[in-house]
C-alpha atoms as a PDB file:
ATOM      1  CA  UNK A   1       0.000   0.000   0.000  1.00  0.00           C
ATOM      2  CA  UNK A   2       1.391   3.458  -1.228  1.00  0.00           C
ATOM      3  CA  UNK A   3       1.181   5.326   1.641  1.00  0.00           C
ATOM      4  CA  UNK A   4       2.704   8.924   0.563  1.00  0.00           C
ATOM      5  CA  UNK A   5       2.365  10.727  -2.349  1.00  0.00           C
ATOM      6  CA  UNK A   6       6.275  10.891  -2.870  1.00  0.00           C
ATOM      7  CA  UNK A   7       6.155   7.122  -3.283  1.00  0.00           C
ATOM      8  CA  UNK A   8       3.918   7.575  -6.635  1.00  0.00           C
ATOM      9  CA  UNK A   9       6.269   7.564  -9.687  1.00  0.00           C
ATOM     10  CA  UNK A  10       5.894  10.259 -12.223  1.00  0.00           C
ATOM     11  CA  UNK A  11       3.870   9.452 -14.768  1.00  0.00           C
ATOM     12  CA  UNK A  12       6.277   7.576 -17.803  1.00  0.00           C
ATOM     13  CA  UNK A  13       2.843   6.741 -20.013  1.00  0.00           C
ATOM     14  CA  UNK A  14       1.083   9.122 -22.190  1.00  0.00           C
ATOM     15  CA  UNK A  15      -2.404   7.964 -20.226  1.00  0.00           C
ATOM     16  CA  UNK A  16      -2.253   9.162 -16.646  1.00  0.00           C
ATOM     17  CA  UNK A  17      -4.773  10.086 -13.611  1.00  0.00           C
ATOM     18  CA  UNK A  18      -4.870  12.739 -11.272  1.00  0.00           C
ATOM     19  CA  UNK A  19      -4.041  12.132  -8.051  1.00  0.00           C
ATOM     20  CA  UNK A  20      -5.279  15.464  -5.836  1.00  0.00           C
ATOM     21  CA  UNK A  21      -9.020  16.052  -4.984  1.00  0.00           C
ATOM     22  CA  UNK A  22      -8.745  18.629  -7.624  1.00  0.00           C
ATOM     23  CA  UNK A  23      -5.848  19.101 -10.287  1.00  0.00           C
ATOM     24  CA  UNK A  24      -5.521  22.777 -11.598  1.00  0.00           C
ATOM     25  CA  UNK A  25      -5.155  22.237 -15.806  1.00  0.00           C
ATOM     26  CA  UNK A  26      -3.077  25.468 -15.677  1.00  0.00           C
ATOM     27  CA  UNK A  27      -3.011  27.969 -19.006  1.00  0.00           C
ATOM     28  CA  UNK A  28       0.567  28.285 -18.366  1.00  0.00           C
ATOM     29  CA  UNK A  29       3.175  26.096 -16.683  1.00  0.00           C
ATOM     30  CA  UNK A  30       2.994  28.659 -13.880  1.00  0.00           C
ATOM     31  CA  UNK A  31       0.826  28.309 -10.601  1.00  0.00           C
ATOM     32  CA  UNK A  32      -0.331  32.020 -10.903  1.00  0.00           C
ATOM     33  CA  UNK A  33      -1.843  31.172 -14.302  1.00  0.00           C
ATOM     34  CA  UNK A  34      -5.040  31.601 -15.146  1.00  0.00           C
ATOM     35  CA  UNK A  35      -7.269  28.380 -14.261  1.00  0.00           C
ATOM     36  CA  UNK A  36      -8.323  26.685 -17.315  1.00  0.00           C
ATOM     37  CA  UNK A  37     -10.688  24.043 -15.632  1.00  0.00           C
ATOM     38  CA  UNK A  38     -10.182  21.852 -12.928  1.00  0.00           C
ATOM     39  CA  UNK A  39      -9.804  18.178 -12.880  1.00  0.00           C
ATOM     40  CA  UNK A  40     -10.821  15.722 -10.121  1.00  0.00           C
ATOM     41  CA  UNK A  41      -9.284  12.782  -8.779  1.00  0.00           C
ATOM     42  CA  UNK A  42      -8.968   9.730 -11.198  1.00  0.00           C
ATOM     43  CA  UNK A  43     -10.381  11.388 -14.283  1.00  0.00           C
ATOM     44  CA  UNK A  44      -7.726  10.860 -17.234  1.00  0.00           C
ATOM     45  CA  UNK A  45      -5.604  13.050 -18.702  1.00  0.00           C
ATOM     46  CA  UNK A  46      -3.350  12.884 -21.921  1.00  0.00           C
ATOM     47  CA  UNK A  47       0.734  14.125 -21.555  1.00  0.00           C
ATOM     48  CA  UNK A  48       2.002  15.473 -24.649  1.00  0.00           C
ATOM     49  CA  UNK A  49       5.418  16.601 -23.101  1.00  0.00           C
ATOM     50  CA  UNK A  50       7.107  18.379 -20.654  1.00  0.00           C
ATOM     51  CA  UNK A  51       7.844  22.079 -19.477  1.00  0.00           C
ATOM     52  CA  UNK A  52       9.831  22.433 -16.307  1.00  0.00           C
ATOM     53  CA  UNK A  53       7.936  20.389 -13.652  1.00  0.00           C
ATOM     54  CA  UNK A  54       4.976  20.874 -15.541  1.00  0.00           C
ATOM     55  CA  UNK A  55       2.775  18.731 -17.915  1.00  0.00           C
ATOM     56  CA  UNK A  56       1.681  19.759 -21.805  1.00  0.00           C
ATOM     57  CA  UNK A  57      -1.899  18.219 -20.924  1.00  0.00           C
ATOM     58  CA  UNK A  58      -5.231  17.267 -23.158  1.00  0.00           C
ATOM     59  CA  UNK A  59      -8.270  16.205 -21.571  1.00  0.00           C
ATOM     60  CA  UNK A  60     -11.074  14.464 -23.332  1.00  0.00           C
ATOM     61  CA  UNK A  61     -14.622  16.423 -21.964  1.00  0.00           C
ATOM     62  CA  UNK A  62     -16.895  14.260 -23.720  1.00  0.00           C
ATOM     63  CA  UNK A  63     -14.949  14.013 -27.117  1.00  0.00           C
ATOM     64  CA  UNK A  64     -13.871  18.088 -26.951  1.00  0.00           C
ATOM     65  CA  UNK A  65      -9.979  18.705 -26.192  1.00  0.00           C
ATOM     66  CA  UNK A  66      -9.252  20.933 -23.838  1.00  0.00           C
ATOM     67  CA  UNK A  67      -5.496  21.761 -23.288  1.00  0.00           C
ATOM     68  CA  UNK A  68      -2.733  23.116 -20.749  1.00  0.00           C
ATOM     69  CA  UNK A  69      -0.097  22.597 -17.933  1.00  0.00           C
ATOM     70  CA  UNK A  70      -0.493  20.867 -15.099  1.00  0.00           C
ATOM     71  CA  UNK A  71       1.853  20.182 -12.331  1.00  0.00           C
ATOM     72  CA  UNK A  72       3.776  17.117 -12.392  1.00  0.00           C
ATOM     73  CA  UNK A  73       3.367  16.422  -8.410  1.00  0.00           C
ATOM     74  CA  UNK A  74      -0.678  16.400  -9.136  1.00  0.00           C
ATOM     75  CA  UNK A  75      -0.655  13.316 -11.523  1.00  0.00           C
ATOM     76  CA  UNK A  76       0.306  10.220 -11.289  1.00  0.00           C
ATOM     77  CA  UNK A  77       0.546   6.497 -13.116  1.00  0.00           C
ATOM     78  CA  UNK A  78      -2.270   4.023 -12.873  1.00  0.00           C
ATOM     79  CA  UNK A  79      -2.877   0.526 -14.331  1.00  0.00           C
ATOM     80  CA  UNK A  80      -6.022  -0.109 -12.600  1.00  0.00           C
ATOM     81  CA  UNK A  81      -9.824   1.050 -13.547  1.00  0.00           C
ATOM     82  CA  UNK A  82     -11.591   2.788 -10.633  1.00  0.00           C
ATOM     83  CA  UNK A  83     -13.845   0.736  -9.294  1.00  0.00           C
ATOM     84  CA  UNK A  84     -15.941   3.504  -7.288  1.00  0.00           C
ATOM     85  CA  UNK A  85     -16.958   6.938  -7.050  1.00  0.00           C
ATOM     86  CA  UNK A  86     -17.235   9.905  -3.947  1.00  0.00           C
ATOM     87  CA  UNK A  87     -21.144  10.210  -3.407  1.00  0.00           C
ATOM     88  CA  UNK A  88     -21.302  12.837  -0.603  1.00  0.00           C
ATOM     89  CA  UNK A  89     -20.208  16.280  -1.444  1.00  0.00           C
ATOM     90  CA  UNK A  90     -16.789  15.832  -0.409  1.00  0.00           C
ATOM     91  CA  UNK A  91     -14.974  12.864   0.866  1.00  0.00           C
ATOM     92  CA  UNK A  92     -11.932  13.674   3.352  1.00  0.00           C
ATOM     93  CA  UNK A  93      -8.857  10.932   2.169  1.00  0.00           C
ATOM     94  CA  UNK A  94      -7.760   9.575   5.568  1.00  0.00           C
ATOM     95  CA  UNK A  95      -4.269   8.412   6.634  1.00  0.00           C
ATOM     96  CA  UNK A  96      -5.902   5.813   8.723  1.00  0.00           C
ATOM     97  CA  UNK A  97      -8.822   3.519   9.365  1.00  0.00           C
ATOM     98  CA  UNK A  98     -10.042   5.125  12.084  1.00  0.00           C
ATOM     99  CA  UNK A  99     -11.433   8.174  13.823  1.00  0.00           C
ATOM    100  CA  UNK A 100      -7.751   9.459  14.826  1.00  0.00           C
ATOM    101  CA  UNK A 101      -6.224   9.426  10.850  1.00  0.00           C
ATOM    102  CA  UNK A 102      -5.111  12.833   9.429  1.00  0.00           C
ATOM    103  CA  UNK A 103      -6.990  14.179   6.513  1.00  0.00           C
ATOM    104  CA  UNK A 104      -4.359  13.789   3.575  1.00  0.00           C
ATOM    105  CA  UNK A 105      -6.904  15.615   0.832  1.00  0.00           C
ATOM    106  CA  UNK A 106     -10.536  16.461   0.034  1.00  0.00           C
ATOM    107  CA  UNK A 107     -12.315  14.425  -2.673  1.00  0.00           C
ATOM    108  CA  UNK A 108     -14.978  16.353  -4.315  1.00  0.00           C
ATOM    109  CA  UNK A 109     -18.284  13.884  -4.972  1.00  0.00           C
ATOM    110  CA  UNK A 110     -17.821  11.587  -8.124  1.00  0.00           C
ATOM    111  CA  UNK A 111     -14.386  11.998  -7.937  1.00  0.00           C
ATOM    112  CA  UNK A 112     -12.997   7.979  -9.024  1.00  0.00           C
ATOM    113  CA  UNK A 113     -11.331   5.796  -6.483  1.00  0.00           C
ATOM    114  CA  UNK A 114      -9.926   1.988  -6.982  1.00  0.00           C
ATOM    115  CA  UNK A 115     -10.706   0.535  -3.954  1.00  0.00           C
ATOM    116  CA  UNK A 116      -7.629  -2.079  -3.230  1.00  0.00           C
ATOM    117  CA  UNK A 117      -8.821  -3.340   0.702  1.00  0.00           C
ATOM    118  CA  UNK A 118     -11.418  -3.030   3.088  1.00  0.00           C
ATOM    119  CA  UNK A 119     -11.720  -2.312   6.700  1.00  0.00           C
ATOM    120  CA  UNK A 120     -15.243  -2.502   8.716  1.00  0.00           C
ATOM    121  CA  UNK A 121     -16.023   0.792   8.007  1.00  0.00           C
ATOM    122  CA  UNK A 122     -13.287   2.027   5.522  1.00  0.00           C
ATOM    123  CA  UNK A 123     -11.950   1.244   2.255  1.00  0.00           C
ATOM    124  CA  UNK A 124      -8.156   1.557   1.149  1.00  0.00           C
ATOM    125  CA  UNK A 125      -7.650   3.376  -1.837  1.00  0.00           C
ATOM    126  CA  UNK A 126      -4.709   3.432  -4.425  1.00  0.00           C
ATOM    127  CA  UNK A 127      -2.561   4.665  -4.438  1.00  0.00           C
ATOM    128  CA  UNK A 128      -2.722   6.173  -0.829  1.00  0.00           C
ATOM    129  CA  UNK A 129      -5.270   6.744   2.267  1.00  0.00           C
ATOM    130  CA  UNK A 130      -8.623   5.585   3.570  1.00  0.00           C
ATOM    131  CA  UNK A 131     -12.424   6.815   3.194  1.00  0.00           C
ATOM    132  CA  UNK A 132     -15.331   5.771   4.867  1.00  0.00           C
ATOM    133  CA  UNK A 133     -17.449   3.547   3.332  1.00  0.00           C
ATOM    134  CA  UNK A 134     -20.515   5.416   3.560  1.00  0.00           C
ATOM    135  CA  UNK A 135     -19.037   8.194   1.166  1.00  0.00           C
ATOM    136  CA  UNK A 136     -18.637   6.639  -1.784  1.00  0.00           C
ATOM    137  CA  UNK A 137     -20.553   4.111  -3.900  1.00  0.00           C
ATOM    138  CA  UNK A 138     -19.702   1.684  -6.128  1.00  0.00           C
ATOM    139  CA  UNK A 139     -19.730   2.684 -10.104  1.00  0.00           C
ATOM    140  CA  UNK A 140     -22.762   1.102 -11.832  1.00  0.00           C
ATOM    141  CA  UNK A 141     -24.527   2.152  -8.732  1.00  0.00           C
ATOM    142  CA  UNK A 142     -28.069   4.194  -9.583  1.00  0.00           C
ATOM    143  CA  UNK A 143     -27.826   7.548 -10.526  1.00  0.00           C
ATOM    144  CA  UNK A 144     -29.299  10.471  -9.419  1.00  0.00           C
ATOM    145  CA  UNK A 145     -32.454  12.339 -10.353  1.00  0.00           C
ATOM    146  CA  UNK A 146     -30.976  15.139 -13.338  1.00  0.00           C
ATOM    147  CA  UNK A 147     -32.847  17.610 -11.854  1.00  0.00           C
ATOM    148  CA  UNK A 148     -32.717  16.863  -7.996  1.00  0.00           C
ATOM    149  CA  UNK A 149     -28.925  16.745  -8.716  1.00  0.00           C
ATOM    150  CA  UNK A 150     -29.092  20.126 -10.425  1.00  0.00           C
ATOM    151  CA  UNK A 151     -31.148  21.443  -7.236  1.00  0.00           C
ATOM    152  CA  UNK A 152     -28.397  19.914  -4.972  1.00  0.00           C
ATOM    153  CA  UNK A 153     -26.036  22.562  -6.065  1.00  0.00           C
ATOM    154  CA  UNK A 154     -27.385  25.195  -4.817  1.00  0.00           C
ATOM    155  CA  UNK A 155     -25.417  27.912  -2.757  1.00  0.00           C
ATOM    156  CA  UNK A 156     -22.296  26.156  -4.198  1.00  0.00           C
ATOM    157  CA  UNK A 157     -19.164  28.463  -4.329  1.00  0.00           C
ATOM    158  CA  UNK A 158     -18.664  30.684  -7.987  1.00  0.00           C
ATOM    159  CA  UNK A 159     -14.745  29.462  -9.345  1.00  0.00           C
ATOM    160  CA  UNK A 160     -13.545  30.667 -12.592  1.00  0.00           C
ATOM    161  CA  UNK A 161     -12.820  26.804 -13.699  1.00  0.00           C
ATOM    162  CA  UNK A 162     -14.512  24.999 -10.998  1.00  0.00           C
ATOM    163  CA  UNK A 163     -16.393  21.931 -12.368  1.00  0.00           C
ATOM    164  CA  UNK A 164     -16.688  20.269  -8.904  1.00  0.00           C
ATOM    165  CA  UNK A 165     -18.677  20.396  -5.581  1.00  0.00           C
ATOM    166  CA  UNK A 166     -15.856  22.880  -3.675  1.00  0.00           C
ATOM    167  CA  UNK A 167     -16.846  25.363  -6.990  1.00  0.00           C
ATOM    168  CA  UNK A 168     -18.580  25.760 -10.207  1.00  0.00           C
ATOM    169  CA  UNK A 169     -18.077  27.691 -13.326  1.00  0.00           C
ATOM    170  CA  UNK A 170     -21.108  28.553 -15.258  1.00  0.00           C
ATOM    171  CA  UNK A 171     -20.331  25.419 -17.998  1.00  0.00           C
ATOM    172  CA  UNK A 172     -19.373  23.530 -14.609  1.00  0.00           C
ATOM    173  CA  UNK A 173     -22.214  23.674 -12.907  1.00  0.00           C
ATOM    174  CA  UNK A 174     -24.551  21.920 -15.938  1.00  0.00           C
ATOM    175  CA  UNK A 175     -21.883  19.313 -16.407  1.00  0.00           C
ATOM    176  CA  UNK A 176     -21.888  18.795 -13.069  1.00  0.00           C
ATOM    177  CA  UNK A 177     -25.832  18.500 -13.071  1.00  0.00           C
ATOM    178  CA  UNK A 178     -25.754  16.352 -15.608  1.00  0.00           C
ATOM    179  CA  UNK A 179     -22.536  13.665 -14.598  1.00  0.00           C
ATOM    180  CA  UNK A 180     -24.112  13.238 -11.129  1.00  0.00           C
ATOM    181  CA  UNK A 181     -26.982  12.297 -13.220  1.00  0.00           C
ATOM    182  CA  UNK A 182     -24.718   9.163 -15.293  1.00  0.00           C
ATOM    183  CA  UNK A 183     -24.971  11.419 -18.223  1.00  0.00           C
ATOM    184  CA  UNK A 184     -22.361  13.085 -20.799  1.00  0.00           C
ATOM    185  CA  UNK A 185     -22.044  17.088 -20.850  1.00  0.00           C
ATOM    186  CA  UNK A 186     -19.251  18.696 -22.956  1.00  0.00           C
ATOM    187  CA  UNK A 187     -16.936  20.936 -20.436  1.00  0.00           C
ATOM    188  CA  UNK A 188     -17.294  24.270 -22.626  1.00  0.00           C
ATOM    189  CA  UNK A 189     -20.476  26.448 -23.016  1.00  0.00           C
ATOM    190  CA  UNK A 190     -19.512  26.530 -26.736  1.00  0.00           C
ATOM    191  CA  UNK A 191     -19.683  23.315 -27.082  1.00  0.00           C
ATOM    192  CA  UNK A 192     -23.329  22.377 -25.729  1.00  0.00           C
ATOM    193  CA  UNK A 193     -25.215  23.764 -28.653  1.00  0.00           C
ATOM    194  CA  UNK A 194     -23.434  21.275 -30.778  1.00  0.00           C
ATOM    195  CA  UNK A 195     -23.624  18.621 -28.810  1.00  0.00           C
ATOM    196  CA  UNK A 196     -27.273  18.665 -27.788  1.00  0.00           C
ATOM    197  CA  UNK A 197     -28.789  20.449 -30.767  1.00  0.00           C
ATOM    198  CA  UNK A 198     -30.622  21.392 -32.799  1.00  0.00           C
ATOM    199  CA  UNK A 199     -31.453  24.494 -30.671  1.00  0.00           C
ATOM    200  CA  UNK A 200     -35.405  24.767 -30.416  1.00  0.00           C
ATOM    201  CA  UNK A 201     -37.582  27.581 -32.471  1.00  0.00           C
ATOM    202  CA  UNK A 202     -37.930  30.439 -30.635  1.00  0.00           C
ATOM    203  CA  UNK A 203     -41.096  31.266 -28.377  1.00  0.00           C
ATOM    204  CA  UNK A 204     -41.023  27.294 -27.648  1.00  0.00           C
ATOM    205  CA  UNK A 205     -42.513  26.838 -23.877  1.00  0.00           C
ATOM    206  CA  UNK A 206     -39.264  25.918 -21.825  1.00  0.00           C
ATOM    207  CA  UNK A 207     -39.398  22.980 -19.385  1.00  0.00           C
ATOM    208  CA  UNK A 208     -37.530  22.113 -16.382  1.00  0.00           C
ATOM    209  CA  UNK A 209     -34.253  20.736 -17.072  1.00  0.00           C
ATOM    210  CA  UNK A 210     -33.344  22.493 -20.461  1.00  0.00           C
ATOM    211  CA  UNK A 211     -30.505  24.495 -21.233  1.00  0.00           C
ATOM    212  CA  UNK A 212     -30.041  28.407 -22.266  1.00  0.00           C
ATOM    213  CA  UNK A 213     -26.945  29.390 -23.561  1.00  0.00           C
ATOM    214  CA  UNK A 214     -25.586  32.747 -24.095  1.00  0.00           C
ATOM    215  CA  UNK A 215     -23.112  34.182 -25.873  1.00  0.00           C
ATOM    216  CA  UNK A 216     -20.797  35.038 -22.904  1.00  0.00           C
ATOM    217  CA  UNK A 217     -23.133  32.503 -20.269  1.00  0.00           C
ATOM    218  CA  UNK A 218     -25.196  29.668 -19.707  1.00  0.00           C
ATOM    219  CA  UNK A 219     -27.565  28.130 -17.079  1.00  0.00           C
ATOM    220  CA  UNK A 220     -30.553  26.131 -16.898  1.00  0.00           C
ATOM    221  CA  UNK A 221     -34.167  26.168 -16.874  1.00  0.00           C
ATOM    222  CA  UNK A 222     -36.448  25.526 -13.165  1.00  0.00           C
ATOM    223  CA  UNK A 223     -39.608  26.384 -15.291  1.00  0.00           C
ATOM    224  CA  UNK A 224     -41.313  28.513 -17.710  1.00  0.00           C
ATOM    225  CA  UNK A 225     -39.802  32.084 -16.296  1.00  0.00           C
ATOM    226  CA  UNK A 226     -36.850  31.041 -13.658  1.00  0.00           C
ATOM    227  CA  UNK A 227     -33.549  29.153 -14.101  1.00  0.00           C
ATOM    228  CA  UNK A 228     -30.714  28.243 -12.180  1.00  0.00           C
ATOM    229  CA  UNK A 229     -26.914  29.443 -13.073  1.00  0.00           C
ATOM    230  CA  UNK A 230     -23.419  29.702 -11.717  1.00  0.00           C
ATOM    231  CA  UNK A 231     -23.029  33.448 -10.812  1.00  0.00           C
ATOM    232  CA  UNK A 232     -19.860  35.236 -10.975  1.00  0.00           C
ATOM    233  CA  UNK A 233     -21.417  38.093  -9.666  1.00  0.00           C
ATOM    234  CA  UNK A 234     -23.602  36.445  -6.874  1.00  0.00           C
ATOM    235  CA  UNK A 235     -20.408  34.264  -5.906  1.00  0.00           C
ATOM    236  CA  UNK A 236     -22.390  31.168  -6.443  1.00  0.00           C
ATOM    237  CA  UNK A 237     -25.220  29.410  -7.436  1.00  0.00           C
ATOM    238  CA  UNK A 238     -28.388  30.663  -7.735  1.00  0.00           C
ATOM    239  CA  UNK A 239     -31.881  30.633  -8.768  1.00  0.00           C
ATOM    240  CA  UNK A 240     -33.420  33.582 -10.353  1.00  0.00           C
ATOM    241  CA  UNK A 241     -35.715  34.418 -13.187  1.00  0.00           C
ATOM    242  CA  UNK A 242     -34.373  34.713 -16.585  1.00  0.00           C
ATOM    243  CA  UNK A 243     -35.394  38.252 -17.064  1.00  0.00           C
ATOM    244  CA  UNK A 244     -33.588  38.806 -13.692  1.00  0.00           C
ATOM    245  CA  UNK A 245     -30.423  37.022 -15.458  1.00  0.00           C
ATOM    246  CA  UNK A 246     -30.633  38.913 -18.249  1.00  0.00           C
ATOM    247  CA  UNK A 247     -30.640  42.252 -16.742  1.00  0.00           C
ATOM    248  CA  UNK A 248     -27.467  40.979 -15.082  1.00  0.00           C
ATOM    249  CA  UNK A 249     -26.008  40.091 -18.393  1.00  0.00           C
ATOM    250  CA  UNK A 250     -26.663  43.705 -19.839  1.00  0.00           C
ATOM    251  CA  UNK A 251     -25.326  45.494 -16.834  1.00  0.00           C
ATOM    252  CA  UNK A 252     -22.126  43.600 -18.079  1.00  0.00           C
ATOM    253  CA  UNK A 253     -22.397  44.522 -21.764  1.00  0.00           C
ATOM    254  CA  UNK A 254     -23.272  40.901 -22.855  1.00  0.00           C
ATOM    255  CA  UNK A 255     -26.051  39.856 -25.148  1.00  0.00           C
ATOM    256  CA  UNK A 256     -28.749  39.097 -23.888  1.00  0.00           C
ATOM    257  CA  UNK A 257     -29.716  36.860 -27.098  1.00  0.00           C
ATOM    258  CA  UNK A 258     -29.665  32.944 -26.172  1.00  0.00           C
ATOM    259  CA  UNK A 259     -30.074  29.555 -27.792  1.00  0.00           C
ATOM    260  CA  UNK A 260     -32.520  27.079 -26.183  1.00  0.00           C
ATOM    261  CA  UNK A 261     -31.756  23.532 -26.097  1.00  0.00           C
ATOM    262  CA  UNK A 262     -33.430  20.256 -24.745  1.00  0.00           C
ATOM    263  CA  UNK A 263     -31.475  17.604 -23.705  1.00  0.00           C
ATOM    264  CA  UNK A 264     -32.652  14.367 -24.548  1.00  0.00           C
ATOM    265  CA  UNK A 265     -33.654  13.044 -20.995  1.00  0.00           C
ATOM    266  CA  UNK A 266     -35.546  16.426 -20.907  1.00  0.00           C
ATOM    267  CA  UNK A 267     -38.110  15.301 -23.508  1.00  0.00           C
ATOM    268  CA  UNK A 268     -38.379  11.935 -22.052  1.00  0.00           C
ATOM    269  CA  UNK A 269     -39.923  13.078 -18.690  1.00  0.00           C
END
C-alpha cells in the first residue's frame, strides 16, 4: 500500500490520472496562471510533453480537447480502472482507518477511487489513504435524479474553472448536473449547442431541465420564467428568473440573445 504521495512515480505513459481532490489544468506552466478548468481525482488526462515540472496536458470532456499545464506532483501512473466513485459532497482521504487518521486531501463527490482493501467501516484506496465507506458508492450504482442533482447545487461556491462540488463555473455547474446524473455534458459552453442540438424555435414553452446558452453565459431552466446558473457576480449558485439574469447580463455589456436547447432526458420526462 502506497502510503505517501512521494512514493507515486511520475507518470512515464502518455495515459495518466490525477491524483489530488482537484488538479488545476493550468493555461501556463505557472501556478499564478489563469485556471483553465479543474480536474478531479482519477479522471484521465493525456501528456504530450514536458515544461519544467509541468505537464503539456489534453483532456477528453466528452470528445472536446481541452489543453494546458499541469503540475507534475498532481498526476500520477495508474494501471487499474476505478472501481468507485465519492457520493457525498466531499470525501476527506484519511491516513488511517479510524477516527484518529489525518486528513491527507478532500475528494470532491464523483471523484474515481480503486478501492484495493477493506476495513469494517473504511476502504483503502490506491494509491494512498482511507475513506469511509458510507461516502462513496460503487460505479454502476443508480444515478441520481438530473434535476434533484441540479437542485443539490445550490449555494455552491462561484470558481472561474470549478467543475466540482468545492466550486462551479457557469459550464461547470450543468456538467456537473448532468454527470451526477450518469450522463455526458461537454466541459465548454460553446460546445453544448453542438452537442445537444438542434437548438429549439424560438417562443417554444421551456421545461424544467433544459438548457439556455448565451453568448458570454449559460444556465438552466427551473420552469417557464426562472432558471438556475453559476453566478460570478452572486459568488455562487443561484436561482433567479431569466429576465432577472438577463438584466445581469446587460449590466455587463453581454447579449442578452440565447439559444434554447433540450437535452434528450428532458423530452423523455
Amino acid at each position: 500500500m502506497i502510503t505517501n504521495y512521494e512514493d507515486v512515480t511520475a507518470p512515464t505513459v502518455q495515459q495518466t490520472v490525477s491524483l489530488k481532490g482537484i488538479a488545476c489544468l493550468r493555461e501556463k506552466p505557472d501556478p499564478s496562471a489563469t485556471l483553465d478548468s479543474q480536474i478531479i481525482f482519477g479522471e484521465r488526462v493525456t501528456i504530450r510533453g514536458m515544461n519544467g515540472d509541468w505537464y503539456d496536458c489534453v483532456v477528453d470532456f466528452c470528445g472536446f480537447d481541452r489543453t494546458g499545464f499541469i503540475h507534475m506532483s498532481e498526476l500520477g501512473d495508474t494501471a487499474t480502472p476505478p472501481t468507485h466513485r465519492v457520493s457525498v459532497p466531499w470525501a476527506p482521504l484519511l491516513s488511517l482507518p479510524n477516527v484518529r487518521g489525518d486528513e491527507l486531501d478532500r475528494l470532491p463527490k464523483c471523484s474515481l477511487l480503486r478501492i484495493v482493501a477493506e476495513e469494517k467501516f473504511h476502504y483503502h484506496v490506491w494509491p494512498r489513504g482511507v475513506v469511509y465507506k458510507s461516502h462513496v458508492q460503487a460505479l454502476g450504482a443508480p444515478a441520481e435524479d438530473y434535476l434533484l442533482a441540479m437542485r443539490s447545487l445550490l449555494g455552491v461556491p462561484y470558481i472561474w474553472g470549478g467543475r466540482s462540488t468545492f466550486g462551479l463555473d457557469c459550464a461547470g455547474f450543468i456538467e456537473l448536473s448532468m454527470l451526477l446524473a450518469g450522463l455526458r455534458c461537454p466541459r465548454a459552453r460553446a460546445d453544448m449547442p453542438g452537442f445537444f442540438g438542434p437548438p429549439l424555435e424560438a417562443g417554444q414553452m421551456p421545461r424544467a431541465g433544459d438548457i439556455i446558452v448565451f453568448p458570454k453565459h449559460c444556465a438552466i431552466f427551473l420552469d417557464e420564467d426562472r432558471v438556475m446558473h453559476a453566478s460570478g457576480s452572486a459568488g455562487e449558485v443561484v436561482e433567479e428568473t431569466l429576465v432577472e439574469l438577463q438584466g445581469y447580463l446587460q449590466c455587463l455589456g453581454f447579449e442578452t440573445d440565447y439559444v434554447h436547447l433540450r437535452p434528450s432526458m428532458v423530452d423523455e420526462r
